[in-house]
PDB file of N, CA and C in Angstrom:
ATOM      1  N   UNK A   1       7.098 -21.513 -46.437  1.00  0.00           N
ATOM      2  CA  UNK A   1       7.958 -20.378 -46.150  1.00  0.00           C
ATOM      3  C   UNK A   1       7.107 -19.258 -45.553  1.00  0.00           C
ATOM      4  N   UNK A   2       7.806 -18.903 -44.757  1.00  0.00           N
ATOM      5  CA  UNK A   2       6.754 -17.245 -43.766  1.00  0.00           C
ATOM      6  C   UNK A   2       6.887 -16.261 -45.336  1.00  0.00           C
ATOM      7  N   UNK A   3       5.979 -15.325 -44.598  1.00  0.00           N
ATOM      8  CA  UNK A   3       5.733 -14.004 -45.048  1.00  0.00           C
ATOM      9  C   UNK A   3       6.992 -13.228 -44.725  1.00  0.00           C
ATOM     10  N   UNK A   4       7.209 -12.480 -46.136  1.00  0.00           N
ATOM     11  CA  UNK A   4       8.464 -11.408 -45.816  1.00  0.00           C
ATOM     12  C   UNK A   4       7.509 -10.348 -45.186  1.00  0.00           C
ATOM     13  N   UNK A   5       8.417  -9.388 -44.083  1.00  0.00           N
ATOM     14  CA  UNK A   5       7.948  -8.227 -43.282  1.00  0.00           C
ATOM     15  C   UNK A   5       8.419  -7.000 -43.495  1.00  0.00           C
ATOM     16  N   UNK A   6       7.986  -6.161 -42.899  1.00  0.00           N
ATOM     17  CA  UNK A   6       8.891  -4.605 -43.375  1.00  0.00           C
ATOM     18  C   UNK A   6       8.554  -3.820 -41.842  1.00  0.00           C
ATOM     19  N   UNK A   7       9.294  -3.507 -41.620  1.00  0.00           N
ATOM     20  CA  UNK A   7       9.593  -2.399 -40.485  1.00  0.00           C
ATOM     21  C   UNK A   7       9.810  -1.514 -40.302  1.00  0.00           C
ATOM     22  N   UNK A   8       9.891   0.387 -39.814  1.00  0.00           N
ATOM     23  CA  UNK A   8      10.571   0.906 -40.288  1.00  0.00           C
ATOM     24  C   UNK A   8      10.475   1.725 -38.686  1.00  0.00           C
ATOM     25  N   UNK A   9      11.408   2.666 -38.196  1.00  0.00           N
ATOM     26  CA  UNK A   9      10.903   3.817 -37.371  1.00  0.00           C
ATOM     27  C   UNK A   9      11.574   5.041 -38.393  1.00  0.00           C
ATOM     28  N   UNK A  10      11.390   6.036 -37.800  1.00  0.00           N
ATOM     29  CA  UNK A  10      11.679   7.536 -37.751  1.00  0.00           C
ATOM     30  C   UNK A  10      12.686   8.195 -37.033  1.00  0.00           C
ATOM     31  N   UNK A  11      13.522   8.659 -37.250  1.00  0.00           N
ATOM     32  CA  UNK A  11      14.333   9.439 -35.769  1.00  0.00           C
ATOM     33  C   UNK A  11      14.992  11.216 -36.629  1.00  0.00           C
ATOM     34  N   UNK A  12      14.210  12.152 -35.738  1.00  0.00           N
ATOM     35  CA  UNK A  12      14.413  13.244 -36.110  1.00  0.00           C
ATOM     36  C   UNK A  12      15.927  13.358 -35.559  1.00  0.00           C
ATOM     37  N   UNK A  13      17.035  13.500 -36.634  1.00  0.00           N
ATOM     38  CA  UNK A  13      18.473  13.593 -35.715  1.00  0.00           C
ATOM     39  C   UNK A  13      18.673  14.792 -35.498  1.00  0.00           C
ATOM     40  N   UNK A  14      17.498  16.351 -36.367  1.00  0.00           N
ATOM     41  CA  UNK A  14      17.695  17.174 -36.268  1.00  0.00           C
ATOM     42  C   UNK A  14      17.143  17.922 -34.494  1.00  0.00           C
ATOM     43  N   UNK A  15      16.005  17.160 -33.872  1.00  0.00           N
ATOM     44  CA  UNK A  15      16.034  17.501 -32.704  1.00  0.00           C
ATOM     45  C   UNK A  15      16.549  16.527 -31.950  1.00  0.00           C
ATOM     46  N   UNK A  16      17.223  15.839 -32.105  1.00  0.00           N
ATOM     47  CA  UNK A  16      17.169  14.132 -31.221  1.00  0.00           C
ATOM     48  C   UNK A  16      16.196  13.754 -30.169  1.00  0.00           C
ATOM     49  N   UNK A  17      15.628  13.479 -31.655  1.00  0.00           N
ATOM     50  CA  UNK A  17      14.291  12.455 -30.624  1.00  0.00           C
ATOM     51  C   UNK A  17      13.556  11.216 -32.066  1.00  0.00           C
ATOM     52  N   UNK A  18      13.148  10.534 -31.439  1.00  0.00           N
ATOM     53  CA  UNK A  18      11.903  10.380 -32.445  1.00  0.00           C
ATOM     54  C   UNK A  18      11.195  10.780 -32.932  1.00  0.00           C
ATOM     55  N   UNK A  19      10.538  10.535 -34.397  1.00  0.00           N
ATOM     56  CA  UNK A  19       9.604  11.780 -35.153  1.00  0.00           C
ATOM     57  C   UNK A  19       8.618  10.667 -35.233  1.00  0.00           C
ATOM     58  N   UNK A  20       7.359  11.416 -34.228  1.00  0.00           N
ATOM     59  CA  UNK A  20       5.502  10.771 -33.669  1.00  0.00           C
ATOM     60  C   UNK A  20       4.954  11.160 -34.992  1.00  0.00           C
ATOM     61  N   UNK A  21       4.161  10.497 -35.484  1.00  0.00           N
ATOM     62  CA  UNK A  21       2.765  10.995 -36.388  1.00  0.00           C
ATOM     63  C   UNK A  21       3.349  10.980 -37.191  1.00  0.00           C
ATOM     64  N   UNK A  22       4.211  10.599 -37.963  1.00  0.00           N
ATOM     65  CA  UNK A  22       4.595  11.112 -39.251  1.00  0.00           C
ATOM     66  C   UNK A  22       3.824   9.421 -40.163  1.00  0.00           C
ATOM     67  N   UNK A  23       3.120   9.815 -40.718  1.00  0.00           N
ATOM     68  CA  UNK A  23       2.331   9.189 -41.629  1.00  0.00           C
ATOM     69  C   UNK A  23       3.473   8.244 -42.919  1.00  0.00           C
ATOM     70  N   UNK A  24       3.008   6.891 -42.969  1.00  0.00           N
ATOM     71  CA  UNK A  24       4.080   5.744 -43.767  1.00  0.00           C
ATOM     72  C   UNK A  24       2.826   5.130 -44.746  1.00  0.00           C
ATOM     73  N   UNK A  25       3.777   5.019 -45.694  1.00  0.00           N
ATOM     74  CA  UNK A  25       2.446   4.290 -46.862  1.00  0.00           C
ATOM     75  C   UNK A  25       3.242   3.047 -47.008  1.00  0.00           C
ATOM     76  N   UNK A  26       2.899   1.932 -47.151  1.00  0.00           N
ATOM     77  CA  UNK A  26       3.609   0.516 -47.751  1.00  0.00           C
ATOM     78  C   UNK A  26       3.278   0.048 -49.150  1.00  0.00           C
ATOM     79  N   UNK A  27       4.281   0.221 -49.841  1.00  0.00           N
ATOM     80  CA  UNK A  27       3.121  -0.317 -51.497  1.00  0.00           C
ATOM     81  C   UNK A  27       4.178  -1.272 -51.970  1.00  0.00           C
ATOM     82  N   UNK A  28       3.882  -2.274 -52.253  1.00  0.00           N
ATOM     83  CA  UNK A  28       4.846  -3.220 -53.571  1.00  0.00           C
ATOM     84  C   UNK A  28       4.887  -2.991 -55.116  1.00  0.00           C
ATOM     85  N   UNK A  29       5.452  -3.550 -55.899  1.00  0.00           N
ATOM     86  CA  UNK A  29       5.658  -3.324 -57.621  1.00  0.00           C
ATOM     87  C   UNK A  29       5.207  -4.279 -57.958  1.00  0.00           C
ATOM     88  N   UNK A  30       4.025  -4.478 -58.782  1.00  0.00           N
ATOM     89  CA  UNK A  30       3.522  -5.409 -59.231  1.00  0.00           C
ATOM     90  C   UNK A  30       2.913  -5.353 -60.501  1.00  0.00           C
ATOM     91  N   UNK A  31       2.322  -6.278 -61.405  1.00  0.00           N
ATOM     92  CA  UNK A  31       1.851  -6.164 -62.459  1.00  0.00           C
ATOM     93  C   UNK A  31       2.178  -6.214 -63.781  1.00  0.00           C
ATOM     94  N   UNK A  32       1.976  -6.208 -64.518  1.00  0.00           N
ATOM     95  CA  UNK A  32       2.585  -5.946 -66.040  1.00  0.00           C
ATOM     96  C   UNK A  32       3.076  -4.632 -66.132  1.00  0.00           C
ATOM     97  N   UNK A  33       2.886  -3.841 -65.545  1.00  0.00           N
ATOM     98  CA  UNK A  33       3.647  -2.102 -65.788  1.00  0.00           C
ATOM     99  C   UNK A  33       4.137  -1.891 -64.539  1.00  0.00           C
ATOM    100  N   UNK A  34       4.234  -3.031 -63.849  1.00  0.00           N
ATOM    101  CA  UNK A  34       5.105  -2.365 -62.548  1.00  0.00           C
ATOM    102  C   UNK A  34       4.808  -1.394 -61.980  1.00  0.00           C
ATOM    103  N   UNK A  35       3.116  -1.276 -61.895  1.00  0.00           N
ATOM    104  CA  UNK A  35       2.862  -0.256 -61.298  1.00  0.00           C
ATOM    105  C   UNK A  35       2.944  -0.364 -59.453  1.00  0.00           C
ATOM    106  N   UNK A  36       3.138   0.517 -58.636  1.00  0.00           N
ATOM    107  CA  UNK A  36       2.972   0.409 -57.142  1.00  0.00           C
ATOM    108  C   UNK A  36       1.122  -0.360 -56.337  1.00  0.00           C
ATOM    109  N   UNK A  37       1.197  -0.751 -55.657  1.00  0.00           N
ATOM    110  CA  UNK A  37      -0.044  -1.178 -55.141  1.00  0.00           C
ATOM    111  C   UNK A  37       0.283  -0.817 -53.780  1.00  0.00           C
ATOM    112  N   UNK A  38      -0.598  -0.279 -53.134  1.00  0.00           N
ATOM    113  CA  UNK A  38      -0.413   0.379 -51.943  1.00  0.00           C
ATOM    114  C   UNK A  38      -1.077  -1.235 -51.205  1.00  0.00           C
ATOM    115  N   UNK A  39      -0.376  -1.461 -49.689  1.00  0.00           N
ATOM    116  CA  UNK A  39      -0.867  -2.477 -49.038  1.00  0.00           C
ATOM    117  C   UNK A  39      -1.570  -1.887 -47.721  1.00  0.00           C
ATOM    118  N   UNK A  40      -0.867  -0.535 -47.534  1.00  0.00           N
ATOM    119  CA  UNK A  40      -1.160  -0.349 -46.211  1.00  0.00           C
ATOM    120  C   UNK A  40      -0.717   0.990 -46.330  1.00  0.00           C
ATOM    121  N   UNK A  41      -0.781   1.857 -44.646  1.00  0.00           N
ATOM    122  CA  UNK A  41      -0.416   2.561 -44.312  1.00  0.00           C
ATOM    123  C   UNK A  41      -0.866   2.704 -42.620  1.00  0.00           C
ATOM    124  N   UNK A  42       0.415   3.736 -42.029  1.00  0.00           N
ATOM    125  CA  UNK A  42       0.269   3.707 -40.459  1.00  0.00           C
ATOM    126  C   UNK A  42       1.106   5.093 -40.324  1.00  0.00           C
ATOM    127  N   UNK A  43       0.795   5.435 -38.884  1.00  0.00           N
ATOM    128  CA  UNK A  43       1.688   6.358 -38.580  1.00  0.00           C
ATOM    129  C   UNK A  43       2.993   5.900 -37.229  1.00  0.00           C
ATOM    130  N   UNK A  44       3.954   6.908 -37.175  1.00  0.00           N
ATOM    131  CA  UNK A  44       5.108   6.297 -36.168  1.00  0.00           C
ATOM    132  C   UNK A  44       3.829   6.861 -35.121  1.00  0.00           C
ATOM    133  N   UNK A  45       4.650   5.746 -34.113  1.00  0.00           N
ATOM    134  CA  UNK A  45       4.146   6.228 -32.777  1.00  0.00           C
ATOM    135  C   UNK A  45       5.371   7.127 -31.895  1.00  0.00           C
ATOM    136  N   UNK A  46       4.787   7.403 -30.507  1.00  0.00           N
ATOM    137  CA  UNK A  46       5.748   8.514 -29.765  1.00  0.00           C
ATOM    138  C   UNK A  46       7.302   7.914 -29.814  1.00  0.00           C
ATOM    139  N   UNK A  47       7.481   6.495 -30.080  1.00  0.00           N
ATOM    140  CA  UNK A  47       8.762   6.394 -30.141  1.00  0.00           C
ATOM    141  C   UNK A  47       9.172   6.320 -31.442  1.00  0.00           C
ATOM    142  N   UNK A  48       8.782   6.718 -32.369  1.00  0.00           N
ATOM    143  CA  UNK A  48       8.899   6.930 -33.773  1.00  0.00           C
ATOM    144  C   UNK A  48       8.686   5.703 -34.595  1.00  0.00           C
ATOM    145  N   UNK A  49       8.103   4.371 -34.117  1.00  0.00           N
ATOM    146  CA  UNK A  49       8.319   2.792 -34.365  1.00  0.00           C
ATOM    147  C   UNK A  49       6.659   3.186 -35.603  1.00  0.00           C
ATOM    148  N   UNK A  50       6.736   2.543 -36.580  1.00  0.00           N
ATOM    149  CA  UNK A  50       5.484   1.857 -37.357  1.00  0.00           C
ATOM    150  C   UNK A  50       5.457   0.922 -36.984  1.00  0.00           C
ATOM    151  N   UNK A  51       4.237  -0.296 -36.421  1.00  0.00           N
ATOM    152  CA  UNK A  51       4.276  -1.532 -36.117  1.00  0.00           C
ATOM    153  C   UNK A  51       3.065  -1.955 -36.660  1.00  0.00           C
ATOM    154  N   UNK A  52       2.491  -1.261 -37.548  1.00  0.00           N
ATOM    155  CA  UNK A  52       1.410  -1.909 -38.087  1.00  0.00           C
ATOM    156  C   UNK A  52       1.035  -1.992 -39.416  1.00  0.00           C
ATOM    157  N   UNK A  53       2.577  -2.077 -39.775  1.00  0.00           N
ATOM    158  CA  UNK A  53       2.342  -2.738 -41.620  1.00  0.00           C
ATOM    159  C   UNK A  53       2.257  -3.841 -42.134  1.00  0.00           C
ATOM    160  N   UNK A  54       1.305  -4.232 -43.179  1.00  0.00           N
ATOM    161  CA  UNK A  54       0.899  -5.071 -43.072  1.00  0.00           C
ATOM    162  C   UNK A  54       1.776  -6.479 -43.914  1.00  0.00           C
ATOM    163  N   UNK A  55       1.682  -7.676 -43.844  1.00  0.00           N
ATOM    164  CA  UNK A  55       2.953  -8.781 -44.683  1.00  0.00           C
ATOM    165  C   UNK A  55       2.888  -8.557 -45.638  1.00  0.00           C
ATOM    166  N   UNK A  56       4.155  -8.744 -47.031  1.00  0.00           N
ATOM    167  CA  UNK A  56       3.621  -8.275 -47.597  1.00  0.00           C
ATOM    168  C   UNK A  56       3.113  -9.588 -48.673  1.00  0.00           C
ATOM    169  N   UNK A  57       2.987  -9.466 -49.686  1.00  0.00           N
ATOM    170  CA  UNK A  57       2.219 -10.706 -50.698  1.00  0.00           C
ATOM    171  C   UNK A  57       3.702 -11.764 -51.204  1.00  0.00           C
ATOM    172  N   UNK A  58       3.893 -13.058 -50.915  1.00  0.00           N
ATOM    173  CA  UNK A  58       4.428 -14.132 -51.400  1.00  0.00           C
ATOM    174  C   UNK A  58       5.297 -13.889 -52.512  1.00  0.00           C
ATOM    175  N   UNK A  59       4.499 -12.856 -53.600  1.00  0.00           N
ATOM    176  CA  UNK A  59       5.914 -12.742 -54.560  1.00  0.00           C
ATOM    177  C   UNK A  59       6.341 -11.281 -54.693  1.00  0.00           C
ATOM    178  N   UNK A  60       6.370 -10.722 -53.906  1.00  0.00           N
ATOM    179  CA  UNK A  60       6.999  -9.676 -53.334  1.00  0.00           C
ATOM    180  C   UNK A  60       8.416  -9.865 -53.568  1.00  0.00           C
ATOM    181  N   UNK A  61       8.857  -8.534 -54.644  1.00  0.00           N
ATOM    182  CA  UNK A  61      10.307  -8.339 -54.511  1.00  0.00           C
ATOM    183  C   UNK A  61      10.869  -7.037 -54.779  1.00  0.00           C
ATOM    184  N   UNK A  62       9.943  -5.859 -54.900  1.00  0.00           N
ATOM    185  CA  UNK A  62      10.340  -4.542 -54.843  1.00  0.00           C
ATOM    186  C   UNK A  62       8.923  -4.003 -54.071  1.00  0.00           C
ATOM    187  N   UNK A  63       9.503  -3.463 -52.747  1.00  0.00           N
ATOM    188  CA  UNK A  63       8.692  -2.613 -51.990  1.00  0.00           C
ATOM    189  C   UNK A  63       9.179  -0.979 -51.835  1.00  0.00           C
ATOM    190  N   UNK A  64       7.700  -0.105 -51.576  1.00  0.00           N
ATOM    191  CA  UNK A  64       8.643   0.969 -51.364  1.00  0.00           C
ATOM    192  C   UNK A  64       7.474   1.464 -49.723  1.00  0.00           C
ATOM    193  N   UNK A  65       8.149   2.617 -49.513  1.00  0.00           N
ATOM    194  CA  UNK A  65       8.037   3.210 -48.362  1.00  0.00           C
ATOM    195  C   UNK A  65       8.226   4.760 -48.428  1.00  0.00           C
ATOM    196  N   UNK A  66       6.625   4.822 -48.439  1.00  0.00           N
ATOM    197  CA  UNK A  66       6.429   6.772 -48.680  1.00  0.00           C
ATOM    198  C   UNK A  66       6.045   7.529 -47.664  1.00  0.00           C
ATOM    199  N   UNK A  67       7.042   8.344 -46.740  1.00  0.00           N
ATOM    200  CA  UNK A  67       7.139   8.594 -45.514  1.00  0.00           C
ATOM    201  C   UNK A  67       6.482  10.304 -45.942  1.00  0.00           C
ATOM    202  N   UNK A  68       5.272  10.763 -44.950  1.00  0.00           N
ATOM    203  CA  UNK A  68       4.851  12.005 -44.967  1.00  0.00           C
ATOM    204  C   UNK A  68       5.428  13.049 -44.016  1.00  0.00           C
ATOM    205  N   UNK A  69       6.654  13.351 -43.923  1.00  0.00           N
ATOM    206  CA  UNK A  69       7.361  14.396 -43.203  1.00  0.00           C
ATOM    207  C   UNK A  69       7.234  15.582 -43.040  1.00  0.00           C
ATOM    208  N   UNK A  70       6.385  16.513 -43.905  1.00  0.00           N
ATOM    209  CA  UNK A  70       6.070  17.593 -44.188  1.00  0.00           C
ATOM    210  C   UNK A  70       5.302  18.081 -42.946  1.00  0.00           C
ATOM    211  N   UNK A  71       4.770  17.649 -42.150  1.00  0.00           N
ATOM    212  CA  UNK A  71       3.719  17.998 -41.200  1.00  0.00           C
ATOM    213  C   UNK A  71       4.448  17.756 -40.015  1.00  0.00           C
ATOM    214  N   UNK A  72       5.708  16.997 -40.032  1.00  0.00           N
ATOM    215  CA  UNK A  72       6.604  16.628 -38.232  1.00  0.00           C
ATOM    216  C   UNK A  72       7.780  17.797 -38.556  1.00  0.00           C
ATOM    217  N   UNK A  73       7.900  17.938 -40.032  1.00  0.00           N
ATOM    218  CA  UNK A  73       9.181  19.202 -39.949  1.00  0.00           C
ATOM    219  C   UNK A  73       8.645  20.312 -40.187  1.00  0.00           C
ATOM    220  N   UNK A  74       7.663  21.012 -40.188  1.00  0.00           N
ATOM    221  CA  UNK A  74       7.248  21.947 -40.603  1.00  0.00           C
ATOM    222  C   UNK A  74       6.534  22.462 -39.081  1.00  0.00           C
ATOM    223  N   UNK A  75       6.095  21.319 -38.179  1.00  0.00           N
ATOM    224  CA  UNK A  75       6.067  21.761 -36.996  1.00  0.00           C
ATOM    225  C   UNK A  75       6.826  22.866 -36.285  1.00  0.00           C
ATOM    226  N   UNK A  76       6.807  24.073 -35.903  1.00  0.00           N
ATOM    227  CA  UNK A  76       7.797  24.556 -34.944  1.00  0.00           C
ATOM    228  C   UNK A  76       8.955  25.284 -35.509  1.00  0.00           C
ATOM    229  N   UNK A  77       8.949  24.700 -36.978  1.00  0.00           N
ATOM    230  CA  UNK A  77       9.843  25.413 -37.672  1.00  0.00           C
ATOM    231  C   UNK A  77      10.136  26.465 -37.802  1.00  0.00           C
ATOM    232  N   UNK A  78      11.529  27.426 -37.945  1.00  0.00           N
ATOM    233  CA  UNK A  78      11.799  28.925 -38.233  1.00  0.00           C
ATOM    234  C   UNK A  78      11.642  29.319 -39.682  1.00  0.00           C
ATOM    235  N   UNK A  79      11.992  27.700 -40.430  1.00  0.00           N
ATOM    236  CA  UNK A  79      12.001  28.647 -41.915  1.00  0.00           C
ATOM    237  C   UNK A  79      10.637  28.374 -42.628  1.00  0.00           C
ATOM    238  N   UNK A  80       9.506  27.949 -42.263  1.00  0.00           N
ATOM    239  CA  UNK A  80       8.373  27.789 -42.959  1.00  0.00           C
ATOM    240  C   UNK A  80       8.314  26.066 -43.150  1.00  0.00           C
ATOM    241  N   UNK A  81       7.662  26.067 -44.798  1.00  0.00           N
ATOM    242  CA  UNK A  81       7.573  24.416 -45.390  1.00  0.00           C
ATOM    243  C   UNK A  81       8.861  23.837 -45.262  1.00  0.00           C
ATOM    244  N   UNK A  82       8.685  22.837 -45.560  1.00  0.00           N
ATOM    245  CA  UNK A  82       9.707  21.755 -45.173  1.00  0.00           C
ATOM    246  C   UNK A  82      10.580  21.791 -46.444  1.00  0.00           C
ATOM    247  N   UNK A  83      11.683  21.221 -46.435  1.00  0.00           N
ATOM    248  CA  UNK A  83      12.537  21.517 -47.712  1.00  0.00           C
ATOM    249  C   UNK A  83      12.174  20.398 -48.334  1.00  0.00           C
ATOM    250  N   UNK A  84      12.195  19.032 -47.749  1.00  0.00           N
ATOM    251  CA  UNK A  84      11.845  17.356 -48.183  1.00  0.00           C
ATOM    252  C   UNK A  84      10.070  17.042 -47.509  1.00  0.00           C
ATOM    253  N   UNK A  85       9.116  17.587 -48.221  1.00  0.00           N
ATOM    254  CA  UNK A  85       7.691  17.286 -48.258  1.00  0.00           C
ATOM    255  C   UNK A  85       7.332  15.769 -47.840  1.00  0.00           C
ATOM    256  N   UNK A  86       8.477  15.107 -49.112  1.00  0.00           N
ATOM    257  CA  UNK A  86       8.234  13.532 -48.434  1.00  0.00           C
ATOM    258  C   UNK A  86       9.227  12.757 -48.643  1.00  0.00           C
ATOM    259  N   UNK A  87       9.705  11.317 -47.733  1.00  0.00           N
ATOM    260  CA  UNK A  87      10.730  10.647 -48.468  1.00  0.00           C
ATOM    261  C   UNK A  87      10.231   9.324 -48.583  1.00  0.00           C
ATOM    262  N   UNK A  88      10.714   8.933 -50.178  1.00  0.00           N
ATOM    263  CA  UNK A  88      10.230   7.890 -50.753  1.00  0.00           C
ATOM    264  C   UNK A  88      11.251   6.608 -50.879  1.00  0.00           C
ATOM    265  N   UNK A  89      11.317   5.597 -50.554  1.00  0.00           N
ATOM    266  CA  UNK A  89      12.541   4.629 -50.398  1.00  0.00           C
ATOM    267  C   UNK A  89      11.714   3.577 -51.264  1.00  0.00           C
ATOM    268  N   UNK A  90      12.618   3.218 -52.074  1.00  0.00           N
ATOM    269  CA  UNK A  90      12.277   2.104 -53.047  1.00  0.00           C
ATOM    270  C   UNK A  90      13.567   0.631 -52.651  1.00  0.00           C
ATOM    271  N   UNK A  91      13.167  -0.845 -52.365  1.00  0.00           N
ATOM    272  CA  UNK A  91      13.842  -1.096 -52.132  1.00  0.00           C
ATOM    273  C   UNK A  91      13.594  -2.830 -52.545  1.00  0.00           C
ATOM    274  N   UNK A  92      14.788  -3.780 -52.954  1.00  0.00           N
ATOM    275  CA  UNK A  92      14.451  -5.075 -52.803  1.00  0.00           C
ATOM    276  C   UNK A  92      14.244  -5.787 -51.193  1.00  0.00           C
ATOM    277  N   UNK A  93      13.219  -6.973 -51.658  1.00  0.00           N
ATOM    278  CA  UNK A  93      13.268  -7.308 -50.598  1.00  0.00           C
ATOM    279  C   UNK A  93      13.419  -9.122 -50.809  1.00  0.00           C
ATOM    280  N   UNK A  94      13.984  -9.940 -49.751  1.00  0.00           N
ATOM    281  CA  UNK A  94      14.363 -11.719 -49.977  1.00  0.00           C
ATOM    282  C   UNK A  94      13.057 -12.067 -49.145  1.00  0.00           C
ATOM    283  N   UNK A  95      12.752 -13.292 -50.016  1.00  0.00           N
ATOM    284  CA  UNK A  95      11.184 -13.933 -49.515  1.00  0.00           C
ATOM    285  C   UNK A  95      11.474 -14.888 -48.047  1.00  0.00           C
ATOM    286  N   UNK A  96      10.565 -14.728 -47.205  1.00  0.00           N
ATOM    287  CA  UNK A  96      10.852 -15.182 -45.663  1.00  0.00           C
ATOM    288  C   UNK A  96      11.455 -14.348 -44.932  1.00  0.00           C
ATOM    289  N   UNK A  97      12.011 -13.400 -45.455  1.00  0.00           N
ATOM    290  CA  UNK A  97      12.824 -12.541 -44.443  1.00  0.00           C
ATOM    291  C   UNK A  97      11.983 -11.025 -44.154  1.00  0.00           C
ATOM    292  N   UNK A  98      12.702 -10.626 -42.891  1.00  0.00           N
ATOM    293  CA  UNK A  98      12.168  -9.660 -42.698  1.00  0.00           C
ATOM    294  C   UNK A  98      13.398  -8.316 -42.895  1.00  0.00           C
ATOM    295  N   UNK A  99      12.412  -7.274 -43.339  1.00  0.00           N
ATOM    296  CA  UNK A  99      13.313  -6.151 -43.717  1.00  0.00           C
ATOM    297  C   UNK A  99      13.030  -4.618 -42.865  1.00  0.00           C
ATOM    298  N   UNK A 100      13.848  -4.024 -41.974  1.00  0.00           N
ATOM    299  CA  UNK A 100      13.758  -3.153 -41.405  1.00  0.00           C
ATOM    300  C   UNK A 100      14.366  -1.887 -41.686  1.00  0.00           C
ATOM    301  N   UNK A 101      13.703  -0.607 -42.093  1.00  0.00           N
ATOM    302  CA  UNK A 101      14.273   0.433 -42.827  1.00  0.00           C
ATOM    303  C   UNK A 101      14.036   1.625 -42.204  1.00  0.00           C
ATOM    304  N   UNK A 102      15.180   1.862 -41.522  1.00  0.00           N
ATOM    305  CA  UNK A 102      14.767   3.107 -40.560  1.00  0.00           C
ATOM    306  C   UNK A 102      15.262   4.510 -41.398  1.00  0.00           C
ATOM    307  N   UNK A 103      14.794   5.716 -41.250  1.00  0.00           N
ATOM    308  CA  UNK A 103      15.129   6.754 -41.764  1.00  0.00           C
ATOM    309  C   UNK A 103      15.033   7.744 -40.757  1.00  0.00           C
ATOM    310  N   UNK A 104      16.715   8.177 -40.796  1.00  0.00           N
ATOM    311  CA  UNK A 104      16.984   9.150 -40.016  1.00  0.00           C
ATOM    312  C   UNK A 104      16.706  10.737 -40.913  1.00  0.00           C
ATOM    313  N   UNK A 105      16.167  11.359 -40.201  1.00  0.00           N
ATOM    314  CA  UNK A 105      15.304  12.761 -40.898  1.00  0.00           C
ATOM    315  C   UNK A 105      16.164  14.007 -39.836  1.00  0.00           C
ATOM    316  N   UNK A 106      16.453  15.124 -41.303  1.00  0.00           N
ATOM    317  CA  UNK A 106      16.854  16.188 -40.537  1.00  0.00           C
ATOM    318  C   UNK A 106      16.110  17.375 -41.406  1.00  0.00           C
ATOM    319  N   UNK A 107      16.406  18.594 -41.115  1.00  0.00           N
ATOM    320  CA  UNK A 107      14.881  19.665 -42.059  1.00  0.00           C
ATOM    321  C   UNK A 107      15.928  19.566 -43.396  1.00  0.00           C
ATOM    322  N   UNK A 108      17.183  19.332 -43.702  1.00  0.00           N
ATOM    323  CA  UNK A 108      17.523  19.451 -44.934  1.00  0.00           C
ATOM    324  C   UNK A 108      18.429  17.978 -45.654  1.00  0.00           C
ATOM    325  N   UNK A 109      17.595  17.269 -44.894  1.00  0.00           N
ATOM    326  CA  UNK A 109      18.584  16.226 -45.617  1.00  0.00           C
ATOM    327  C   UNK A 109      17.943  14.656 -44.753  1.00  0.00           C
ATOM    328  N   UNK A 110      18.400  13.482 -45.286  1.00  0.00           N
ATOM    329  CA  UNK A 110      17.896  12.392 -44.390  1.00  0.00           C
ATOM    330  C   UNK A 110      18.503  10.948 -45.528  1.00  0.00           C
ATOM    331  N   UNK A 111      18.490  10.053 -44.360  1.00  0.00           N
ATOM    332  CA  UNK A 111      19.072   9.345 -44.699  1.00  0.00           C
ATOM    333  C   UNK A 111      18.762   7.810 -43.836  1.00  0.00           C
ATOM    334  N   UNK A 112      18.573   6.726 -45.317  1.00  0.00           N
ATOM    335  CA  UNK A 112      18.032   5.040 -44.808  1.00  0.00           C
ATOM    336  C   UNK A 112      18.995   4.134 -44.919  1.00  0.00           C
ATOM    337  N   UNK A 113      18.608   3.397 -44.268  1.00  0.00           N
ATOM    338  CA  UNK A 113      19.488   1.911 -44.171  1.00  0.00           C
ATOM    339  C   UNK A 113      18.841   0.973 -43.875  1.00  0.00           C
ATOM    340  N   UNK A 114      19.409  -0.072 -44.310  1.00  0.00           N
ATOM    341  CA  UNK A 114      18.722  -1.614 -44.200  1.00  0.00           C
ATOM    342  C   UNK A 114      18.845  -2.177 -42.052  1.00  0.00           C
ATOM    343  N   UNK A 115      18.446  -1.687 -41.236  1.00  0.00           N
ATOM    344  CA  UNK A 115      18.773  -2.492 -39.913  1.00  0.00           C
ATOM    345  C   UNK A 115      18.341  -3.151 -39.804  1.00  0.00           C
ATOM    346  N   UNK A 116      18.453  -3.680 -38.412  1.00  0.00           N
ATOM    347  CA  UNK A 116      18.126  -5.163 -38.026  1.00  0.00           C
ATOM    348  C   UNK A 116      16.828  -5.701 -36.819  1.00  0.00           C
TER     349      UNK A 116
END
């Protein structure tokens, strides 16, 4: 059986565009305390795409995805810090398959889904 995958981009809906640089951590749940294990991390590129996370481990079945937003919304901003510093998506995932989790980001609110 392949390696399950994870995917994700960015899309600022608050300027409509893609959100560049914004820094992604990849970690799974593992262990006797279910603690997180970080596998990886990358940043979006200019089209907001991560493409360089890494497979994740065979018995992989809760991944999460800790997106650093604080530094793409706080850019340029009128009201200062960011209201959402970071967003954290915790999620199952099915072995062989691949899972793509895009998060649409606005300065007060944001929102994921499973795509394709």
């Amino acid at each position: 059986m392949s390696d399950s995958t994870v995917s994700t981009h960015v899309l600022d809906t608050g300027a409509g565009r893609p959100a560049a640089g914004v820094g992604v951590e990849l970690a799974v749940r593992g262990g006797p305390d279910g603690e997180w294990a970080v596998l990886g991390s990358a940043r979006t590129d200019a089209d907001g795409r991560c493409a360089a996370l890494p497979a994740l481990p065979p018995a992989a079945a809760h991944v999460r995805l800790r997106f650093d937003v604080a530094p793409h919304l706080s850019a340029g901003s009128t009201v200062g810090t960011a209201f959402f510093p970071e967003v954290t998506v915790a999620f199952a995932v099915s072995p062989g398959e691949h899972h793509h989790v895009p998060l649409l980001l606005s300065p007060f609110g944001y929102s994921v889904y499973r795509g394709s």
